[in-house]
C-alpha atoms as a PDB file:
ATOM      1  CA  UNK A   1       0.000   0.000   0.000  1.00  0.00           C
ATOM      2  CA  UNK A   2       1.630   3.413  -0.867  1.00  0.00           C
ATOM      3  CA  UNK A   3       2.662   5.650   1.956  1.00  0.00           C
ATOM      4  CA  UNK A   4      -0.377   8.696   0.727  1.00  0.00           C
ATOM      5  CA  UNK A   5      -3.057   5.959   0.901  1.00  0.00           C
ATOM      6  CA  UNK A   6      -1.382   4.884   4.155  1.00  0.00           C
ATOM      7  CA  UNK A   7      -1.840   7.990   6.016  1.00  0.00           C
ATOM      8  CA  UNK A   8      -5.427   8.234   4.295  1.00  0.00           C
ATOM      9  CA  UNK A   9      -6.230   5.560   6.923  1.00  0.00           C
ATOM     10  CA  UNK A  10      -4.472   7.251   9.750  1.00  0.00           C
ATOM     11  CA  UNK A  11      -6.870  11.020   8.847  1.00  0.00           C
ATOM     12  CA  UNK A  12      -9.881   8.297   8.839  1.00  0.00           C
ATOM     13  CA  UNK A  13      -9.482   7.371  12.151  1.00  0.00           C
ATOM     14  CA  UNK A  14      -8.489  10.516  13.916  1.00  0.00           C
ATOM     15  CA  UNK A  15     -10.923  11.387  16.121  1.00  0.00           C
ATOM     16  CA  UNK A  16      -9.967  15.244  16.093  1.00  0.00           C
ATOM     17  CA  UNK A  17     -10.717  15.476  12.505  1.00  0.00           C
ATOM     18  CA  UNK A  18      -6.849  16.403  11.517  1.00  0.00           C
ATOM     19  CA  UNK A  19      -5.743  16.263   8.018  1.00  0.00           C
ATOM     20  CA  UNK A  20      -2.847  13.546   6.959  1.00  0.00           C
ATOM     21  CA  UNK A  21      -0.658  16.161   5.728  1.00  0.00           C
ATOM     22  CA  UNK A  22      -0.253  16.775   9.603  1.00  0.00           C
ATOM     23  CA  UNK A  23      -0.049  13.254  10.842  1.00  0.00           C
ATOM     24  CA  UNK A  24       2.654  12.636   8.177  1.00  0.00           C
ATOM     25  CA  UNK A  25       4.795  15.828   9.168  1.00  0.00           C
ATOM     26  CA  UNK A  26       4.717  14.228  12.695  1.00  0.00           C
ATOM     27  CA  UNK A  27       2.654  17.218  14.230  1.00  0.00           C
ATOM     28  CA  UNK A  28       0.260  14.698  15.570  1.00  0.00           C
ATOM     29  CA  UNK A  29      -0.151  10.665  16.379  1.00  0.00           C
ATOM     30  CA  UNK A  30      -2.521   8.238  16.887  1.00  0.00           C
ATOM     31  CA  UNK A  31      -2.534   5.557  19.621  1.00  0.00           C
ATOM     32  CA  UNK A  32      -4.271   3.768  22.877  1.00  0.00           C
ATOM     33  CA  UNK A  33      -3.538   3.266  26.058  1.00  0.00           C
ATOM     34  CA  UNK A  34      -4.915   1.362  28.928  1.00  0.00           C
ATOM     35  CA  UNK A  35      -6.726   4.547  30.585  1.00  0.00           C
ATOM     36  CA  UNK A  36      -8.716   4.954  27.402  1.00  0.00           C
ATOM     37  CA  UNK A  37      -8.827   1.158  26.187  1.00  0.00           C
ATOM     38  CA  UNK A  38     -10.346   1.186  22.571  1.00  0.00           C
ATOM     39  CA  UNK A  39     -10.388   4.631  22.047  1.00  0.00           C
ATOM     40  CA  UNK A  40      -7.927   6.556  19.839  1.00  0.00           C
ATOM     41  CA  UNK A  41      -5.982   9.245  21.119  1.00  0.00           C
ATOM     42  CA  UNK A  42      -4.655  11.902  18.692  1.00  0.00           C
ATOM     43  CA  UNK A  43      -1.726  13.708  20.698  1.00  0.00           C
ATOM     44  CA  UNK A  44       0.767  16.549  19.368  1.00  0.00           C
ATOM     45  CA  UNK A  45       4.336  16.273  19.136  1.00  0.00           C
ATOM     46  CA  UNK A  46       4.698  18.368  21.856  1.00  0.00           C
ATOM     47  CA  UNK A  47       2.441  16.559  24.381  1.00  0.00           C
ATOM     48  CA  UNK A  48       2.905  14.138  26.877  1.00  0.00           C
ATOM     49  CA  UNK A  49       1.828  10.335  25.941  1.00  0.00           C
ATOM     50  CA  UNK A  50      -0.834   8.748  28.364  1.00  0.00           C
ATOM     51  CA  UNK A  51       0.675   5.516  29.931  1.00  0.00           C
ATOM     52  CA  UNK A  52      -0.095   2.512  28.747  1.00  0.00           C
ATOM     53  CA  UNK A  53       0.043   4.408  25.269  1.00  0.00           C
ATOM     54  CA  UNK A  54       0.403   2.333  21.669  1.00  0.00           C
ATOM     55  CA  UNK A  55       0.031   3.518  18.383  1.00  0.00           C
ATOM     56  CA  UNK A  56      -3.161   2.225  16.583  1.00  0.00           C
ATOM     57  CA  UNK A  57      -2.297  -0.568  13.843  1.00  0.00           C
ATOM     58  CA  UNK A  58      -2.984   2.454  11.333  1.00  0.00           C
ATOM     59  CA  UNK A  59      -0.125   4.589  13.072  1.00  0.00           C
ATOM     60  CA  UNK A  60       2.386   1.652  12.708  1.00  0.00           C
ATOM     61  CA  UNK A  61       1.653   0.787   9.216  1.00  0.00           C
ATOM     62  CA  UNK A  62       1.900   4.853   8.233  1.00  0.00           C
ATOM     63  CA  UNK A  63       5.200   4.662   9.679  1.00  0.00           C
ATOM     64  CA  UNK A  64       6.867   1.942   8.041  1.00  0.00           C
ATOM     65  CA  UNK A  65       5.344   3.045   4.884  1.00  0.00           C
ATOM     66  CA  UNK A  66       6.966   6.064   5.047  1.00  0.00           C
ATOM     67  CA  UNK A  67      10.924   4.685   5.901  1.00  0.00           C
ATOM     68  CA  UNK A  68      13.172   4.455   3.297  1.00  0.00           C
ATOM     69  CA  UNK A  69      13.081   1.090   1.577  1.00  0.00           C
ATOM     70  CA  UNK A  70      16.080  -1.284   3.918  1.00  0.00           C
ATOM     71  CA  UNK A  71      19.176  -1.541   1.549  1.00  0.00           C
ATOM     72  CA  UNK A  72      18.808  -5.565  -0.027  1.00  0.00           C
ATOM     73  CA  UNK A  73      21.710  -4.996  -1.832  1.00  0.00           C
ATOM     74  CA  UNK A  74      20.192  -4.733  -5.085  1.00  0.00           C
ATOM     75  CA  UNK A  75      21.423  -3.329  -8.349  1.00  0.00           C
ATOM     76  CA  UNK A  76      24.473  -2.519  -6.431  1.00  0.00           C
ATOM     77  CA  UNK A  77      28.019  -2.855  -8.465  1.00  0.00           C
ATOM     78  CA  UNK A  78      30.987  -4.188  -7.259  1.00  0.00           C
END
């Protein structure tokens, strides 16, 4: 799935109503935690994480979408 549609998924859950663009810069992230269990938190950058916190499944998969590809070694010479 490509990283835009990715963090598509992460805007459809956010229970503030934020747009991706901002989820993706890292202004904002999605998770749960066990004082809140099965609801999903959107927190800034900037504020502190409830215990217990996770991010959401959506959250992860946004974030490994967006890494840089891990180095396999391909269509390397020498």
């Amino acid at each position: 799935m490509p990283p835009e549609e990715v963090w598509q998924r992460v805007a459809r859950e956010c229970p503030r109503r934020i747009v991706a663009a901002l989820h993706r810069s890292g202004e904002y992230t999605h998770g749960t935690s066990t004082r809140y269990p099965g609801k999903v938190l959107c927190c800034h950058r900037d504020s502190e994480l409830p215990e217990g916190w996770v991010p959401t499944p959506a959250q992860t998969l946004a974030l490994q979408a967006s890494q840089p590809a891990a180095d396999t070694g391909r269509g390397q010479v020498g």
